[in-house]
Protein backbone atom coordinates (compact mmCIF):
# COMPACT_ATOMS: atom_id res chain seq x y z
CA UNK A 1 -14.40 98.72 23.89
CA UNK A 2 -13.24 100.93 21.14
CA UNK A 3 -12.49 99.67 17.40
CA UNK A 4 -9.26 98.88 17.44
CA UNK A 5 -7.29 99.26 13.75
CA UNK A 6 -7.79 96.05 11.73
CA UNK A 7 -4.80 94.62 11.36
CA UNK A 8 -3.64 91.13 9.34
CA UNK A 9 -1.72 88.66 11.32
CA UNK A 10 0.49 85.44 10.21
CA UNK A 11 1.60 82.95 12.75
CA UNK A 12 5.54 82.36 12.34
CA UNK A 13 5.81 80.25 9.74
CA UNK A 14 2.77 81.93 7.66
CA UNK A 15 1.35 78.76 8.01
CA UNK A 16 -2.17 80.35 9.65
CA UNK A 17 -3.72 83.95 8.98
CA UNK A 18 -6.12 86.00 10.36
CA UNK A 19 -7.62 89.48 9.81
CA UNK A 20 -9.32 90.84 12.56
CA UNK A 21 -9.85 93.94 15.32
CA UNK A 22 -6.59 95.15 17.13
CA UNK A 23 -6.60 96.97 20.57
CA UNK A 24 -3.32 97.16 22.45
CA UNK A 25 -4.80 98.79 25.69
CA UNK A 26 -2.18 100.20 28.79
CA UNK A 27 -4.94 100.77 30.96
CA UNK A 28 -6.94 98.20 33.23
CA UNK A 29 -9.89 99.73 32.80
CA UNK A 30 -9.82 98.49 29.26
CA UNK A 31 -10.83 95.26 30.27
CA UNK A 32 -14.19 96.37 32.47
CA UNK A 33 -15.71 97.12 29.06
CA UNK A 34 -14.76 93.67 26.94
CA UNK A 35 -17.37 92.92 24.68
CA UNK A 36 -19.74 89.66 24.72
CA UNK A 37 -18.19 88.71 21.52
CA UNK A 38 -14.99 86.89 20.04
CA UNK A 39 -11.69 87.54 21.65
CA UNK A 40 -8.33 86.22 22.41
CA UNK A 41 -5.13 87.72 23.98
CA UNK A 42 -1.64 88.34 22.12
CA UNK A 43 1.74 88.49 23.37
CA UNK A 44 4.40 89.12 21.24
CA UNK A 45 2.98 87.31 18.33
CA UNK A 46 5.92 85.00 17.47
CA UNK A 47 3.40 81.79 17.72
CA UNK A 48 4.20 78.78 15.00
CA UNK A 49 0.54 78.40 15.39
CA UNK A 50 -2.36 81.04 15.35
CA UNK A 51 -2.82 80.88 18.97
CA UNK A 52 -3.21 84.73 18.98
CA UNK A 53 -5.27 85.67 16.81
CA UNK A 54 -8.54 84.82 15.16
CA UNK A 55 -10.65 85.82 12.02
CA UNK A 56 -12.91 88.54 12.99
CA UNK A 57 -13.60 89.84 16.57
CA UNK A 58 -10.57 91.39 18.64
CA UNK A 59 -7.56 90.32 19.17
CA UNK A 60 -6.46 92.13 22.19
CA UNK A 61 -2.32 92.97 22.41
CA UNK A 62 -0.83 92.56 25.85
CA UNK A 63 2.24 94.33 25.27
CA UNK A 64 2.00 97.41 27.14
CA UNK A 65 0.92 95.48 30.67
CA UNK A 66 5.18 95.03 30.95
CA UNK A 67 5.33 95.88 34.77
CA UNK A 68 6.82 94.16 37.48
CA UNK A 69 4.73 94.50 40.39
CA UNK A 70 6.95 92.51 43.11
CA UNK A 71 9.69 90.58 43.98
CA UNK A 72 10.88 89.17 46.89
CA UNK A 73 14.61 88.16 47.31
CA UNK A 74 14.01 86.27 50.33
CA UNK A 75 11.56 83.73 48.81
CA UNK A 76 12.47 83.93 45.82
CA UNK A 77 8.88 85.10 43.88
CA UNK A 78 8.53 87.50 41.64
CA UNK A 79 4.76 88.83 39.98
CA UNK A 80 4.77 90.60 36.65
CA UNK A 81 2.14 91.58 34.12
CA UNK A 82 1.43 88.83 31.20
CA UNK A 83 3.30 91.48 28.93
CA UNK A 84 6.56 91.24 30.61
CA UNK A 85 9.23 89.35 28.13
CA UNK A 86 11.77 86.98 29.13
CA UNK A 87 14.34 89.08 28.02
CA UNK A 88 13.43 91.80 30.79
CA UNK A 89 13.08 89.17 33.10
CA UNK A 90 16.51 88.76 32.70
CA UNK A 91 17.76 92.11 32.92
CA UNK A 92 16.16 92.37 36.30
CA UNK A 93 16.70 89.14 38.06
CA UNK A 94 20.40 88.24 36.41
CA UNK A 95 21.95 90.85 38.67
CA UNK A 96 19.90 89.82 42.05
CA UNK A 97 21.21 86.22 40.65
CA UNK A 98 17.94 84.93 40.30
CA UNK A 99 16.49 83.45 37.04
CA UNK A 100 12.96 81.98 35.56
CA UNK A 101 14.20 78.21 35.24
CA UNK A 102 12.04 77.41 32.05
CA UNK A 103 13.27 79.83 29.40
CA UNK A 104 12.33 79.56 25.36
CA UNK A 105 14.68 80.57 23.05
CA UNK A 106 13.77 84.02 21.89
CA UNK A 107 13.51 87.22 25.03
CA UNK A 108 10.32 88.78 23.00
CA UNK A 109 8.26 86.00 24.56
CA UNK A 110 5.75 87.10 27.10
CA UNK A 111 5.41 85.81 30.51
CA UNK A 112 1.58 85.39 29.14
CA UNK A 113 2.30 83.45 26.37
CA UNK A 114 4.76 81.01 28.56
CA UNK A 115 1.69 80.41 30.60
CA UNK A 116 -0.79 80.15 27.96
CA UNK A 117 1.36 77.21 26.36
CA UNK A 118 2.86 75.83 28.91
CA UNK A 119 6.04 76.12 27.45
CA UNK A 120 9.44 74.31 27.98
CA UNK A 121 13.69 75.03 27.57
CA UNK A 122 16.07 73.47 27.10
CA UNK A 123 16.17 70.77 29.66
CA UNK A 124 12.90 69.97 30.15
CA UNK A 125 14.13 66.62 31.45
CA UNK A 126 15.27 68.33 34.85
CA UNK A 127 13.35 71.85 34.75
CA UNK A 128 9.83 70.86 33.42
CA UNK A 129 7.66 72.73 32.13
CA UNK A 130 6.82 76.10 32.13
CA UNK A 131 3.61 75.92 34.62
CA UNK A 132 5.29 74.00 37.17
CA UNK A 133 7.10 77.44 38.16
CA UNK A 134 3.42 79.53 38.65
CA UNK A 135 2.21 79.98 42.10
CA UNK A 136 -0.68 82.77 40.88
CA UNK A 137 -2.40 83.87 38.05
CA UNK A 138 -4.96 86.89 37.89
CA UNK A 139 -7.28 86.11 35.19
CA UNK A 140 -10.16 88.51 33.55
CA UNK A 141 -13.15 87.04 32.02
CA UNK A 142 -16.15 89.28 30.84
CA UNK A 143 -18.88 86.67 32.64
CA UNK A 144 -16.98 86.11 35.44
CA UNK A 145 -15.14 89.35 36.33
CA UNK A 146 -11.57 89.62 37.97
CA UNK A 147 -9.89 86.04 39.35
CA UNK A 148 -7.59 84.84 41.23
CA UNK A 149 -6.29 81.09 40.01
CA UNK A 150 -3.64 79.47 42.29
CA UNK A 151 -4.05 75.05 43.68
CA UNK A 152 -5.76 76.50 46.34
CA UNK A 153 -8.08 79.20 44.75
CA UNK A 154 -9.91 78.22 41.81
CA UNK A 155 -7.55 75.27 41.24
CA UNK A 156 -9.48 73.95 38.51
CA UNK A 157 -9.42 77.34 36.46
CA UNK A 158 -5.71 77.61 37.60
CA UNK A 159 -5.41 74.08 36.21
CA UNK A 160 -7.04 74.77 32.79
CA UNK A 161 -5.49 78.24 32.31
CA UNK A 162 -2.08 76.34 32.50
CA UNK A 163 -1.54 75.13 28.50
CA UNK A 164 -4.99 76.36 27.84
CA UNK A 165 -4.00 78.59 25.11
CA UNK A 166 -5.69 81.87 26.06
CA UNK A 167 -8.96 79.88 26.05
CA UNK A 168 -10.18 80.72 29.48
CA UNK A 169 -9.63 84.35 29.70
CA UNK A 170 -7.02 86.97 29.38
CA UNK A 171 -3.90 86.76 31.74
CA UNK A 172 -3.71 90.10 33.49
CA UNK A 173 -0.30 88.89 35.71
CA UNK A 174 1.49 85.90 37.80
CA UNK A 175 3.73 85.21 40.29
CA UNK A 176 6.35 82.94 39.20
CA UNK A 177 8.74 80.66 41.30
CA UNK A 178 12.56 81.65 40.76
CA UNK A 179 15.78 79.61 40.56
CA UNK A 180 18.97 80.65 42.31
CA UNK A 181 21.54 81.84 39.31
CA UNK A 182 25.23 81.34 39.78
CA UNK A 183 26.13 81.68 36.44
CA UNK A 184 27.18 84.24 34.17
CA UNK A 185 28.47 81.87 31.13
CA UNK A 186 28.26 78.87 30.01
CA UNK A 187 30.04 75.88 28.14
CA UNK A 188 28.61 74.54 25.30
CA UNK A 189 31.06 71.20 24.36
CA UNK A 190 29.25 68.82 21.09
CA UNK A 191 29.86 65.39 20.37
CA UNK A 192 29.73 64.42 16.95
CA UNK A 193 26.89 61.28 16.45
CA UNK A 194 25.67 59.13 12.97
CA UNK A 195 22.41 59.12 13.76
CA UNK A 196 19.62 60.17 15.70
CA UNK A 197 19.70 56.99 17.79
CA UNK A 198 23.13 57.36 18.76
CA UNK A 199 22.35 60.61 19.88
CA UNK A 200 19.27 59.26 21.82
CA UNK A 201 21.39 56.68 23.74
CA UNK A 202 24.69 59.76 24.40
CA UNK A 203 22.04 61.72 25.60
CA UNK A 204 20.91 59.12 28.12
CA UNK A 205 24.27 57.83 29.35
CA UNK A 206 24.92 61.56 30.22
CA UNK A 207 21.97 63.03 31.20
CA UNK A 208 22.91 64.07 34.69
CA UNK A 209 26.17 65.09 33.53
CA UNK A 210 25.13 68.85 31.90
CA UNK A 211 22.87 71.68 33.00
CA UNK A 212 20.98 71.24 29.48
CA UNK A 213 21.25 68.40 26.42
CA UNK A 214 20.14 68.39 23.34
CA UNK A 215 20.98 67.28 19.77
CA UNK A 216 21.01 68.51 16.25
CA UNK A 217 20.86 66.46 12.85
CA UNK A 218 21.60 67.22 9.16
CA UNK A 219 18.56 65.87 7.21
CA UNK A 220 19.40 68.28 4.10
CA UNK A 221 19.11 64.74 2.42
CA UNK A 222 17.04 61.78 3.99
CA UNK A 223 20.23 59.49 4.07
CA UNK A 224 22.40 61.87 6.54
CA UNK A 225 21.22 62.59 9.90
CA UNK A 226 24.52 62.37 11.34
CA UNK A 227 24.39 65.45 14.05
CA UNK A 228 26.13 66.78 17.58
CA UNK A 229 24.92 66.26 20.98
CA UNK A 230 25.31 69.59 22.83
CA UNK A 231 26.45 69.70 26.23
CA UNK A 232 25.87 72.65 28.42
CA UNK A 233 27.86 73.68 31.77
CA UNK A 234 26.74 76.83 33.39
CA UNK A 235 29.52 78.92 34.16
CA UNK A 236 30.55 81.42 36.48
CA UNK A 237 32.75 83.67 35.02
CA UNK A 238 34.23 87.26 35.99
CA UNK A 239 34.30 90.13 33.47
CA UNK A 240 31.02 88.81 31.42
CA UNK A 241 28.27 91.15 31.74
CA UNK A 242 24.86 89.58 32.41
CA UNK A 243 22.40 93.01 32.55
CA UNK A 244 23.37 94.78 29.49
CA UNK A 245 22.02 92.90 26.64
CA UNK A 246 20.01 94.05 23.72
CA UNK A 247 18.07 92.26 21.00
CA UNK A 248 16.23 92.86 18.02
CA UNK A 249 12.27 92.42 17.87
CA UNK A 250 11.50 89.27 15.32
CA UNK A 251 8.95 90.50 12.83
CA UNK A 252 8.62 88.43 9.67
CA UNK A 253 5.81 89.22 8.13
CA UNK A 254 7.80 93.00 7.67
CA UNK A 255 11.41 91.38 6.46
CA UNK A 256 10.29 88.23 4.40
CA UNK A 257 10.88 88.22 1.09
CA UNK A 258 7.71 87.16 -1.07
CA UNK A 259 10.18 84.00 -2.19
CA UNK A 260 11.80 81.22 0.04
CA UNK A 261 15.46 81.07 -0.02
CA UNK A 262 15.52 77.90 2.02
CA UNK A 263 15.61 74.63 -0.47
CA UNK A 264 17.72 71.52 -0.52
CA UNK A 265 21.12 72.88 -2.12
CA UNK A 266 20.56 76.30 0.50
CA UNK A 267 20.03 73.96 3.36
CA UNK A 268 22.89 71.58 2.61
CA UNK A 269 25.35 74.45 2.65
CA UNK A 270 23.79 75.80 5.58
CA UNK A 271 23.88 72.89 7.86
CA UNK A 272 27.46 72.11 6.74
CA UNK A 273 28.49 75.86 7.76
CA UNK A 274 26.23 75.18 11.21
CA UNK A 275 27.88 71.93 11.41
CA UNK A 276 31.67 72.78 11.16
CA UNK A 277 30.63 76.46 13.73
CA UNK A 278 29.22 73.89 16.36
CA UNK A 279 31.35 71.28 17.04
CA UNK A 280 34.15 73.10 18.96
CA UNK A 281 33.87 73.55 22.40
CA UNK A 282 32.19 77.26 23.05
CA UNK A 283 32.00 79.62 25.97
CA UNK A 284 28.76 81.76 26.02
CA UNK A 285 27.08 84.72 28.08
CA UNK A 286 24.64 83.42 29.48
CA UNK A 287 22.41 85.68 27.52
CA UNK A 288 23.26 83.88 24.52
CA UNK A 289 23.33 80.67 25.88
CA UNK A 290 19.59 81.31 26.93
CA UNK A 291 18.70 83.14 23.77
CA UNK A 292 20.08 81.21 20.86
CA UNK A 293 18.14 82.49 18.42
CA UNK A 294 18.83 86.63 19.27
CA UNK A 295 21.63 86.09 16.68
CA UNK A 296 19.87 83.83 14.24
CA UNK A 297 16.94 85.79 13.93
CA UNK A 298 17.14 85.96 10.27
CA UNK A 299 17.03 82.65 10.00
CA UNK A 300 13.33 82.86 9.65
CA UNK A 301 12.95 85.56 6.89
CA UNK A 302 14.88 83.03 4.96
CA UNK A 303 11.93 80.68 4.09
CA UNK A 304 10.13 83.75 2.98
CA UNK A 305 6.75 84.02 2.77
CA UNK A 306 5.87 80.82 1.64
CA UNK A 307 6.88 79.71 5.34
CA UNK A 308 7.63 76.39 6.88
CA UNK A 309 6.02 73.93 9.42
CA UNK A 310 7.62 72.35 12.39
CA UNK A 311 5.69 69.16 13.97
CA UNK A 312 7.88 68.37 17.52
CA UNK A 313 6.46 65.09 18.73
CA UNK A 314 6.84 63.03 22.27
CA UNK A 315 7.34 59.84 21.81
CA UNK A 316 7.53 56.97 24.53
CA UNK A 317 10.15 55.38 25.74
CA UNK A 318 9.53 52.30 24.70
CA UNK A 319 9.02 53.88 21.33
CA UNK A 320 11.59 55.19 20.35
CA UNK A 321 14.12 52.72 18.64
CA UNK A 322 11.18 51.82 16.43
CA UNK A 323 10.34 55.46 15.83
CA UNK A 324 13.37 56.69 14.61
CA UNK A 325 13.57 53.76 12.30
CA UNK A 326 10.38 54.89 10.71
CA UNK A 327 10.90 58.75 10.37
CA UNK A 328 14.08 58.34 8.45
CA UNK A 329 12.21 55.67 6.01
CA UNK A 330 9.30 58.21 5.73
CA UNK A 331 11.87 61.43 5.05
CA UNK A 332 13.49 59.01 2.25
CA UNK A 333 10.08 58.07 0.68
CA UNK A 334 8.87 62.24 0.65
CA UNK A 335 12.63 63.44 -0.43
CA UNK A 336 12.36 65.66 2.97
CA UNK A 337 14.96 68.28 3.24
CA UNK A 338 15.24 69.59 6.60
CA UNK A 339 17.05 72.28 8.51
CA UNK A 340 16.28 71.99 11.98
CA UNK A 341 16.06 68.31 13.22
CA UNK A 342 16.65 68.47 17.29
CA UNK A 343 16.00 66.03 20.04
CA UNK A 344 15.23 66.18 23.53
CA UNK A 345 15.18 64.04 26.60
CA UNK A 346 11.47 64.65 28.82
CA UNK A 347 10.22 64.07 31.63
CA UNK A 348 6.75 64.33 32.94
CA UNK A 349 2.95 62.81 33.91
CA UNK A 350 0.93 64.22 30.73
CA UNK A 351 -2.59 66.09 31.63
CA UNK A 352 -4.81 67.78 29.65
CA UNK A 353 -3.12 69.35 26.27
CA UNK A 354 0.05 69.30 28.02
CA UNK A 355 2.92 68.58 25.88
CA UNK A 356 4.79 66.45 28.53
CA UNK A 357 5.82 62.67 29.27
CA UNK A 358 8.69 60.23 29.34
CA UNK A 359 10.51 60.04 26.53
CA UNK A 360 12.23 61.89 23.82
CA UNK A 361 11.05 64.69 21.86
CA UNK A 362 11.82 65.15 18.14
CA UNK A 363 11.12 68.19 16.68
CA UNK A 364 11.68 68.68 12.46
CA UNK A 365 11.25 71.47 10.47
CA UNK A 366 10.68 71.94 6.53
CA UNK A 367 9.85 74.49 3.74
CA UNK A 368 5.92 74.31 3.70
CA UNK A 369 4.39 72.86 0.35
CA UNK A 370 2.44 70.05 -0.59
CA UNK A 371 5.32 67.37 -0.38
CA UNK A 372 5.84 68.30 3.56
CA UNK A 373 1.90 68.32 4.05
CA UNK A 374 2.04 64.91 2.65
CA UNK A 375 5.25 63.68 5.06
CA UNK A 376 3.58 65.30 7.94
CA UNK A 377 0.42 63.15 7.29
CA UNK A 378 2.41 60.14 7.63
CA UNK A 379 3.97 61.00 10.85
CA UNK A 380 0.87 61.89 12.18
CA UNK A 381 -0.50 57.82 11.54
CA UNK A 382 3.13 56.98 13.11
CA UNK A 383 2.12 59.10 16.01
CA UNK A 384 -0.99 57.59 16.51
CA UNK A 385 0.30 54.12 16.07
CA UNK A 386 3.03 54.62 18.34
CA UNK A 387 1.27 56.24 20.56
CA UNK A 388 3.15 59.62 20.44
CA UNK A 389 1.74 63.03 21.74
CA UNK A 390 2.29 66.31 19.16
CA UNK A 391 3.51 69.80 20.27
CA UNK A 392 -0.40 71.65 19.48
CA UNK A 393 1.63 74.97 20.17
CA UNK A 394 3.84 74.50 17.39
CA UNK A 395 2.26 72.54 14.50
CA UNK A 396 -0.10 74.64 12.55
CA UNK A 397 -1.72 72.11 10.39
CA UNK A 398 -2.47 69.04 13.17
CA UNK A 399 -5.86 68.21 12.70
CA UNK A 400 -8.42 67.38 15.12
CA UNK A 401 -8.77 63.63 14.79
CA UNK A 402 -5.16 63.39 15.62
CA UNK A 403 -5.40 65.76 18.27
CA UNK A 404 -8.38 63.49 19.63
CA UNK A 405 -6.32 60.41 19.16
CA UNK A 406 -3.27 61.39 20.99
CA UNK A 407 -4.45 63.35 23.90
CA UNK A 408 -7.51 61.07 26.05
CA UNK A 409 -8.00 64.22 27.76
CA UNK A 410 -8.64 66.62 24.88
CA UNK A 411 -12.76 66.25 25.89
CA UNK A 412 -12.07 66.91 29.38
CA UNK A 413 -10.27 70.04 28.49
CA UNK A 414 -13.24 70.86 26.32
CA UNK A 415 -15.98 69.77 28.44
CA UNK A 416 -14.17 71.87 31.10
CA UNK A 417 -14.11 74.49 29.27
CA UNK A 418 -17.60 75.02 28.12
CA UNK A 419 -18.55 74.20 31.81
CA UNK A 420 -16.45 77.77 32.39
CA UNK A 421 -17.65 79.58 29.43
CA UNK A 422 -20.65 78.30 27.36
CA UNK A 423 -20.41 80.89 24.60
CA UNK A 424 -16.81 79.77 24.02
CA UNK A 425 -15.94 83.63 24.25
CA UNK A 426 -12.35 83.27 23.86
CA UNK A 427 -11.35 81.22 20.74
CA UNK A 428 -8.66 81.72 18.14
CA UNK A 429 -7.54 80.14 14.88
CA UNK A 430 -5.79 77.38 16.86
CA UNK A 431 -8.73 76.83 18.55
CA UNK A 432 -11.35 76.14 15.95
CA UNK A 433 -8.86 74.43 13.86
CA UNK A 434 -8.58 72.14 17.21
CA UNK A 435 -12.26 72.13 18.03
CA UNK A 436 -11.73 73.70 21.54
């Protein structure tokens, strides 16, 4: 392996940091030659957590491997490289009208990356998660050469490679499972709620009544968290062009500004403009209705480079009345001023580190500083008490003993893991902050 530049990389919400090695191969051949030392696999580096990088060693960038390799229209496959983005996913399969079910919110992410953290959409309640939709995945691992991980071949690599975070190897390509696509728009309709356990119950009594649901609350002050339940209807509308869609690349640590903009008067103003955008009824291309955040993308440069921290958390059915109760008491005691407080119904058997379940999902996001490390420390006890699992992919400060706590499996996945690789070859900041 050559030396690759050394380059300095921030997780999204500057949260974690790393300085290391960077090699962004296009060649196969790269990989015959990686070193017995430190490594992990990038995508497009758009992480809230520093899943992609590590201090020291090489961080290698997948990027260039963007090729599709096959599809077939008859069953409804298709196998890509790991560097392949959801946004060119799109292009292709839209006009075949086929579609990747389980789609984030941003096209820069990296078919990789989906696999590497199990991800999930918008409806995860009907969809799942991200892993359910992968048939194979070719895999490269310096001690073990070239594999091929499927429920039939290598199941238990396939098994651990799914949410494993880049831990057992580097993803070279999959083929993914596609869903039929018969729309080209879609309808986004809100109902106003006065709390988040109004929305919870809306979203249950009409859960089988959308194609995705979801909420959004104000929590600029503790005392609010009146919101809108979104409804969406995929559409199938003629005229609206579904291949010819462009996007800006997200890079933050370039457009940041060394100061946060994002405080409680900014984020009161902000959610009340959001607010009074969102609650009439909206027809979308289904590009944007996939991609919300391709026209918000500033939004992030806004908290500057002092960052923020997002902590999305499952909690259990049974749960959840008493759950909500708490988190507003605890955002009232810490003054929390929050701009992105969203739920989401689940579904799911959890395994492993895989963020999945019955329940509902809350996910909050504030201005990182000592006052939200100090709120975040008392949701983690309320996790543990209520026996809640956190999002590891998106929470760049849960520690360890709550990881251990919440997740029974998190030895298995590491006893597993050193079973594969001894030497722990692959590791990243998310990793040894987790003790993986």
């Amino acid at each position: 392996m050559s030396e690759g530049a050394v380059h300095k990389f921030y997780s999204l919400g500057f949260c974690e940091s790393a300085t290391a090695q960077f090699e962004q191969p296009d060649r196969f051949r790269f990989f015959d030659q990686l070193p017995a030392e430190p490594v992990i696999a990038q995508g497009a580096g758009l992480s809230l957590v520093g899943a992609g990088f590590r201090n020291g060693g090489h961080v290698i960038g997948m990027r260039a491997f963007n090729r599709i390799l096959s599809f077939d229209d008859n069953a409804g496959t298709i196998e890509v490289e790991a560097g392949v983005t959801l946004g060119r996913l799109f292009k292709f399969l839209a006009p075949k009208k086929w579609s990747v079910a389980v789609q984030p919110g941003f096209p820069s992410i990296t078919i990789g990356g989906c696999i590497a953290g199990n991800v999930h959409g918008k409806n995860q309640y009907s969809e799942g998660c991200f892993g359910s939709r992968v048939e194979t995945i070719n895999l490269v691992h310096p001690r073990h050469g070239y594999l091929t991980l499927s429920e039939s071949s290598n199941p238990e690599l396939f098994d651990l490679t799914i949410g494993g975070y880049g831990l057992t190897g580097v993803i070279l390509s999959a083929r993914l499972r596609l869903a039929p696509l018969t729309a080209t728009s879609a309808r986004i309709q809100s109902i106003p709620v006065s709390g988040l356990a109004e929305a919870c119950q809306v979203m249950t009594d009409q859960q089988n009544d959308a194609d995705f649901i979801y909420s959004w609350h104000d929590m600029s002050t503790p005392t609010r968290g009146q919101g809108l339940v979104f409804f969406g209807t995929m559409l199938s509308e003629a005229g609206i062009s579904i291949d010819q869609q462009h996007w800006s690349e997200l890079r933050q640590e370039k457009f940041a500004p060394p100061f946060g903009l994002m405080n409680r008067w900014s984020i009161a103003a902000m959610n009340k403009i959001y607010r009074n955008i969102q609650t009439r009824t909206r027809v979308l291309s289904l590009w944007n209705a996939l991609f919300p955040f391709v026209s918000n993308a500033a939004y992030f440069y806004l908290y500057g480079r002092r960052g923020f921290i997002e902590h999305q958390v499952l909690i259990p059915n049974l749960a959840i009345h008493e759950y909500l109760q708490q988190f507003k008491s605890l955002a009232i005691r810490h003054s929390i001023s929050s701009s992105l407080v969203t739920l989401k119904l689940f579904k799911g058997t959890p395994r492993l580190l895989h963020f999945s379940g019955n329940g509902v999902s809350l996910a909050v996001e504030v201005p990182a500083g000592e006052s939200a490390c100090a709120f975040f420390a008392d949701l983690d006890r309320l996790d543990c008490d209520l026996g809640c699992r956190t999002n590891a992919i998106k929470d760049a400060r849960l520690p360890v003993s709550v990881l251990n706590q919440q997740y029974p499996e998190a030895e298995e996945f590491r006893q597993r893991l050193r079973d594969f690789d001894p030497v722990r070859q692959f590791r990243s900041v998310l990793s040894e902050r987790l003790g993986l």
